[in-house]
Protein backbone atom coordinates (compact mmCIF):
# COMPACT_ATOMS: atom_id res chain seq x y z
CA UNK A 1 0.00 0.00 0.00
CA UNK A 2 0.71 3.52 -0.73
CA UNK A 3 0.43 5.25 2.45
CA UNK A 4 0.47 8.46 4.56
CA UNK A 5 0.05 9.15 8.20
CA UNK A 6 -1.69 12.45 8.31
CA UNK A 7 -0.94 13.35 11.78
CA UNK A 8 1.62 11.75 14.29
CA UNK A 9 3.81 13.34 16.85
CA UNK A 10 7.14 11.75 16.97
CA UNK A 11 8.74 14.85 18.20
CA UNK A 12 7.53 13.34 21.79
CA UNK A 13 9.84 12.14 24.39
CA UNK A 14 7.94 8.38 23.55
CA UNK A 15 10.54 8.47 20.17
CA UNK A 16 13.52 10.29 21.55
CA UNK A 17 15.46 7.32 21.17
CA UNK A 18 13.75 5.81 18.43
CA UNK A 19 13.02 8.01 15.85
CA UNK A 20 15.44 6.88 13.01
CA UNK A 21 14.11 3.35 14.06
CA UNK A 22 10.32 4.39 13.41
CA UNK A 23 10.60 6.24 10.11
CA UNK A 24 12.25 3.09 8.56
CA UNK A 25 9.78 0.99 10.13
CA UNK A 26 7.08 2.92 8.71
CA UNK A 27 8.71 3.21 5.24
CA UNK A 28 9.20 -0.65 5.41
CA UNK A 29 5.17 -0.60 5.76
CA UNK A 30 4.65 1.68 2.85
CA UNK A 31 4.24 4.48 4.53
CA UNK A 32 6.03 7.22 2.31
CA UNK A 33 5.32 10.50 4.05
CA UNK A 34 4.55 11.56 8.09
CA UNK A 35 3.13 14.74 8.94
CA UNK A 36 4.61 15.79 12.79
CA UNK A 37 2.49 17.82 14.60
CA UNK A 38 3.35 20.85 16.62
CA UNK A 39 1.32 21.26 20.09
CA UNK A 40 3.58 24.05 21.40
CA UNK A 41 6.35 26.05 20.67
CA UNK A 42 9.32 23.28 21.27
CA UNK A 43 7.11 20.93 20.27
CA UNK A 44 6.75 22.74 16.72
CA UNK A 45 10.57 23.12 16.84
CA UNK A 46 11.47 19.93 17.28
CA UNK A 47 9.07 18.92 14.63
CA UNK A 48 11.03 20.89 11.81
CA UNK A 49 14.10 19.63 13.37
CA UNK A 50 12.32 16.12 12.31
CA UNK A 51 11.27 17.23 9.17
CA UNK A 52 14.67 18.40 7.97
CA UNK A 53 16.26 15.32 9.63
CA UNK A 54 14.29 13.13 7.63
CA UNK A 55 12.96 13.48 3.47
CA UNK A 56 9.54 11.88 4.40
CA UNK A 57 8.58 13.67 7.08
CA UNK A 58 7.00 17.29 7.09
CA UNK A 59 6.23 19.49 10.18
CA UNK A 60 3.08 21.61 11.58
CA UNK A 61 3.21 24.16 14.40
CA UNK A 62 0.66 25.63 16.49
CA UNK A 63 -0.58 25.18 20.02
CA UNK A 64 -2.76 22.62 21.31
CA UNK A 65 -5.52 23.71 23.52
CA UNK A 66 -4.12 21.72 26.52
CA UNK A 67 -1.32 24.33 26.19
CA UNK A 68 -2.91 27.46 25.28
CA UNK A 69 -1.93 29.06 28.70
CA UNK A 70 1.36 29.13 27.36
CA UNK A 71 0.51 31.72 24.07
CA UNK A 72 1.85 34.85 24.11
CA UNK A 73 2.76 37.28 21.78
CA UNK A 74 6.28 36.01 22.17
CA UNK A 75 5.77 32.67 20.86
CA UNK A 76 3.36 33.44 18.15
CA UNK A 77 5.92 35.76 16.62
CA UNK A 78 8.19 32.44 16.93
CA UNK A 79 5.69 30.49 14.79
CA UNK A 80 5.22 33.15 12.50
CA UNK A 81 9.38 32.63 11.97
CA UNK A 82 9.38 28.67 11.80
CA UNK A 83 5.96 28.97 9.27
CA UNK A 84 8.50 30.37 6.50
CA UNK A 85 10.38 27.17 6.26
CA UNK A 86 9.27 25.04 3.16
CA UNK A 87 9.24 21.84 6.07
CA UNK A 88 6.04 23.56 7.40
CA UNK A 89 2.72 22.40 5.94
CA UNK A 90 0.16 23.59 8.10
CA UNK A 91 -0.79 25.44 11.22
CA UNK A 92 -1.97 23.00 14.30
CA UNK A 93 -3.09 21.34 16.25
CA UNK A 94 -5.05 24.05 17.44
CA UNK A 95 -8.63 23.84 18.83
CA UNK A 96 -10.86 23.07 21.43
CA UNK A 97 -10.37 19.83 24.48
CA UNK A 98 -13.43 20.24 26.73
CA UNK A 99 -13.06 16.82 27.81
CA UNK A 100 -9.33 17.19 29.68
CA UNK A 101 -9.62 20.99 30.16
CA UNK A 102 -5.97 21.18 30.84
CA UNK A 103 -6.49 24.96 30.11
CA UNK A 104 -9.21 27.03 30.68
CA UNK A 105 -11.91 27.25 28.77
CA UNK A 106 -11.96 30.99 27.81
CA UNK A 107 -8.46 30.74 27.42
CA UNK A 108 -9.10 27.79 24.51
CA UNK A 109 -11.45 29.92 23.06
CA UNK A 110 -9.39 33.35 22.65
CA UNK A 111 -6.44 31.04 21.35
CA UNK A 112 -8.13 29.14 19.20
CA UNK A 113 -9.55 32.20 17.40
CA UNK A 114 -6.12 33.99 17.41
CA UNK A 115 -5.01 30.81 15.73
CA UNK A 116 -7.24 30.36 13.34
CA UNK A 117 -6.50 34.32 11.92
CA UNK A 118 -3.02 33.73 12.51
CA UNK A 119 -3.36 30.61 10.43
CA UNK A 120 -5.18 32.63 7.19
CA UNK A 121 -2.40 35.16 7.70
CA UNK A 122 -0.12 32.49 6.86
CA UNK A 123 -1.96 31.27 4.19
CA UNK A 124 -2.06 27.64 5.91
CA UNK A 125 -4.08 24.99 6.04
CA UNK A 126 -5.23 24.44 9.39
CA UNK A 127 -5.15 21.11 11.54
CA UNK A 128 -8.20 21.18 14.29
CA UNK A 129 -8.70 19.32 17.52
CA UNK A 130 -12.35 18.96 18.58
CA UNK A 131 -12.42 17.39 21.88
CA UNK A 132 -16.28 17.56 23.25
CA UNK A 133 -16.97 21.20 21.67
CA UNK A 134 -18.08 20.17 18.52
CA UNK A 135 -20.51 23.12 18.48
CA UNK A 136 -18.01 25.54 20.05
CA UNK A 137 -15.42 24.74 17.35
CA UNK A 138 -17.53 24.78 14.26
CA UNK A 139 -18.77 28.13 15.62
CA UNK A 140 -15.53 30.12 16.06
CA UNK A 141 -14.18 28.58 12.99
CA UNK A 142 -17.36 30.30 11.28
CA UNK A 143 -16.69 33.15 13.07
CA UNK A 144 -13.18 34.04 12.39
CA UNK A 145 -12.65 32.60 9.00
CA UNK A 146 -8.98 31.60 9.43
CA UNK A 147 -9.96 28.47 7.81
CA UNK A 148 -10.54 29.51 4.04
CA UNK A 149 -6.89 27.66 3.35
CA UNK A 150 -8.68 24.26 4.21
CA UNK A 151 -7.61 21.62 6.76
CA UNK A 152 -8.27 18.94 9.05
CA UNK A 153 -10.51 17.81 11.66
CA UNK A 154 -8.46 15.44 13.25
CA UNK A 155 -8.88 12.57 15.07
CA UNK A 156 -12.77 12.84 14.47
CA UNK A 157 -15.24 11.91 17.30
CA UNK A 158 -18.21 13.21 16.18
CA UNK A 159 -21.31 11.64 14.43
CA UNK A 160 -21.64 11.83 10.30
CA UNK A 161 -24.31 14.79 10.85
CA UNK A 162 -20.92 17.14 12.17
CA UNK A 163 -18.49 15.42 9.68
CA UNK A 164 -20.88 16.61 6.94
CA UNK A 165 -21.12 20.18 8.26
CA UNK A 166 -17.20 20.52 8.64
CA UNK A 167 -16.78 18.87 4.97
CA UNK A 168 -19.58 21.75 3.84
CA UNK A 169 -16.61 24.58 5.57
CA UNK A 170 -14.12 23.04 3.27
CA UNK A 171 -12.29 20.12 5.69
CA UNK A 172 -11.88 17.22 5.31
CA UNK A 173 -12.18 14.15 8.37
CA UNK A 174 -8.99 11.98 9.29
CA UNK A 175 -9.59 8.92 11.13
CA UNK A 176 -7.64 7.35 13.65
CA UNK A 177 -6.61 3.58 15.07
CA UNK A 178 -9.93 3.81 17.23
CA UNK A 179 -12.25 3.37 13.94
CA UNK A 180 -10.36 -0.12 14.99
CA UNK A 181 -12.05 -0.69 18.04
CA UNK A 182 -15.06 -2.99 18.38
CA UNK A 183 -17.70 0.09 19.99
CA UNK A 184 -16.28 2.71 17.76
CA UNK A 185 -19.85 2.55 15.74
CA UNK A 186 -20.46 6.01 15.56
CA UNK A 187 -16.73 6.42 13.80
CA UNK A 188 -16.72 3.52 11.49
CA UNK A 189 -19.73 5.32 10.12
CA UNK A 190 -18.31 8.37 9.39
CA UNK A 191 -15.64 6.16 7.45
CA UNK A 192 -18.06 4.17 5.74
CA UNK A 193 -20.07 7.12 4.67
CA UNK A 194 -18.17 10.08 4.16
CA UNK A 195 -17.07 10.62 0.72
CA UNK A 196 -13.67 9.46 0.08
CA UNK A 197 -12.20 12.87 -1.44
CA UNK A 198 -12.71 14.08 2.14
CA UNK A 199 -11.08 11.35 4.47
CA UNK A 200 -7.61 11.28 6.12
CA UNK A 201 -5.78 8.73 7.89
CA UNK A 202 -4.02 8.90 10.76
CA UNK A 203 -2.05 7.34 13.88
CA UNK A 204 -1.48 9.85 16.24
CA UNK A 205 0.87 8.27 17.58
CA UNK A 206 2.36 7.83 20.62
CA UNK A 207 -1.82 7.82 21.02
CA UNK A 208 -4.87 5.81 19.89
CA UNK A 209 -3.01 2.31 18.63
CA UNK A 210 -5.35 0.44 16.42
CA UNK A 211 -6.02 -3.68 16.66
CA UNK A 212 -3.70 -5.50 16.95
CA UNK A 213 -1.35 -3.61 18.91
CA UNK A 214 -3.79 -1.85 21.03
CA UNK A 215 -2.02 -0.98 24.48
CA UNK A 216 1.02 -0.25 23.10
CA UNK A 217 2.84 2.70 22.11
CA UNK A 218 1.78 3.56 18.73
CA UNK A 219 3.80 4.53 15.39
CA UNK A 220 3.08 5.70 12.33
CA UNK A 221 3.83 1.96 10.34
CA UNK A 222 0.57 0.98 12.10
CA UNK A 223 -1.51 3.33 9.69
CA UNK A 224 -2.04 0.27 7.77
CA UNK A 225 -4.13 -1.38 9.90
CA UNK A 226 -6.53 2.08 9.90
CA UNK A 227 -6.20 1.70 6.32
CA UNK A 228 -7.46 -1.97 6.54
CA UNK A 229 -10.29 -1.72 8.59
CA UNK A 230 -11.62 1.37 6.51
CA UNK A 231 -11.15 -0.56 3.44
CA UNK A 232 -13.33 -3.30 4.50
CA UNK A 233 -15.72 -0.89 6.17
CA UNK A 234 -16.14 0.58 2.39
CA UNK A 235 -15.86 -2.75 0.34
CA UNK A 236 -12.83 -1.48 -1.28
CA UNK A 237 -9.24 -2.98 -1.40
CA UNK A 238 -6.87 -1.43 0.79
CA UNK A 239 -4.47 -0.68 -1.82
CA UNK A 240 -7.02 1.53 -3.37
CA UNK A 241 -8.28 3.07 -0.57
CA UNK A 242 -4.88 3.65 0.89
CA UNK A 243 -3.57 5.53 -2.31
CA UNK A 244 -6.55 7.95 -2.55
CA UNK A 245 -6.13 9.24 1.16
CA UNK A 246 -2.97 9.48 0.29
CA UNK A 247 -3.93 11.79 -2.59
CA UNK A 248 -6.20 13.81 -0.57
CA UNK A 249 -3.65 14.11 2.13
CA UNK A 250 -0.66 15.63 -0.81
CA UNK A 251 -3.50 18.13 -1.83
CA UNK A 252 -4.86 19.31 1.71
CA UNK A 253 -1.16 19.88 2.70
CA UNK A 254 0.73 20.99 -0.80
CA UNK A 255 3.21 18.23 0.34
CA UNK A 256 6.40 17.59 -2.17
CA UNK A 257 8.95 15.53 -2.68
């Protein structure tokens, strides 16, 4: 299979002595490209370190909303910096987490929206976290309009009712190991459903480790079994499947080479 893992984080402490060891892994599975995933400043930094360490993997920046207390004007200017490098192919993860509520919530919300127009300044396509705030999210996303570069609702939890109205703003849905589990109805729908232009795979890894390696740390070579279990979900071969997320995910995120 022709694969890519939309969204991972390997520039966690999980991979710091193991990240040459997990891109050839995942290349060895057919995984050709990894997006790494900002969720704060270092984070982001470490994630173009990645990205110019390594040909098949490309960086995002941005701060998650467990670590929004940390934005200040300070660090954005940073990110403004590191979102000149060709390594950078969007702006995230940035959103809303009302489930941990590591931060609080008015401070998610004022981040989030000086994200998003920081992210349309950029001209970047935008990678979203929607944690229990499905409404919340869609609505400041309306309201700002930092989105009009397109993006990514990642690691989707919602039903196929909010996929479709996030697909109508121009996203598109990536879908993580948990469409793996057995109870993950409400996700395997979404998969089954959605239109295929508008899916995305994903591992997040360290997180969310699909069947059969569920309880253990997670890496982006396991993408394939997301890839699997959406094929069959869709009565298509995972070869074709595979290759046309892969397409979508080169045209949501420019990516070369």
């Amino acid at each position: 299979m022709r694969l890519i893992d939309s969204h991972c984080h390997l520039n966690l402490s999980d991979f710091n002595e193991d990240v040459a060891g997990t891109v050839t892994r995942a290349q060895a599975a057919g995984v050709e490209k990894m997006v790494v995933v900002g969720t704060d400043l270092a984070d982001s930094i470490r994630a173009l370190e990645l990205a110019h360490q390594y040909p098949a993997v490309f960086a995002t920046i941005g701060i998650h909303p467990h670590n929004t207390q940390s934005g200040c004007d300070a660090a954005y200017e940073r990110l403004r910096t590191l979102a000149g490098d060709s390594r950078v192919v969007a702006y995230g993860e940035i959103g809303l987490d009302f489930y941990r509520d590591h931060s609080p919530r008015p401070v998610q919300r004022r981040e989030f929206a000086r994200q998003l127009n920081l992210a349309g300044e950029l001209e970047l396509p935008v990678i979203i976290h929607d944690r229990d705030a499905h409404q919340e999210v869609y609505d400041i996303i309306c309201a700002e309009k930092g989105y009009l570069h397109g993006g990514v609702i990642h690691c989707f939890s919602a039903d196929y009712a909010w996929a479709r109205r996030f697909v109508d703003l121009g996203f598109v849905i990536s879908i993580p190991g948990t469409v793996t589990f057995p109870r993950s109805h409400m996700q395997q729908e979404v998969a089954r459903k959605l239109s295929l232009d508008d899916l995305l795979i994903e591992t997040d890894a360290p997180f969310l480790t699909p069947v059969p390696y569920r309880g253990k740390r997670n890496e982006p070579a396991h993408v394939q079994y997301v890839a699997r279990e959406i094929a069959s979900l869709r009565n298509l071969d995972p070869e074709t499947f595979a290759a046309a997320t892969s397409q979508n995910c080169e045209r949501v995120f420019k990516l070369q080479g």
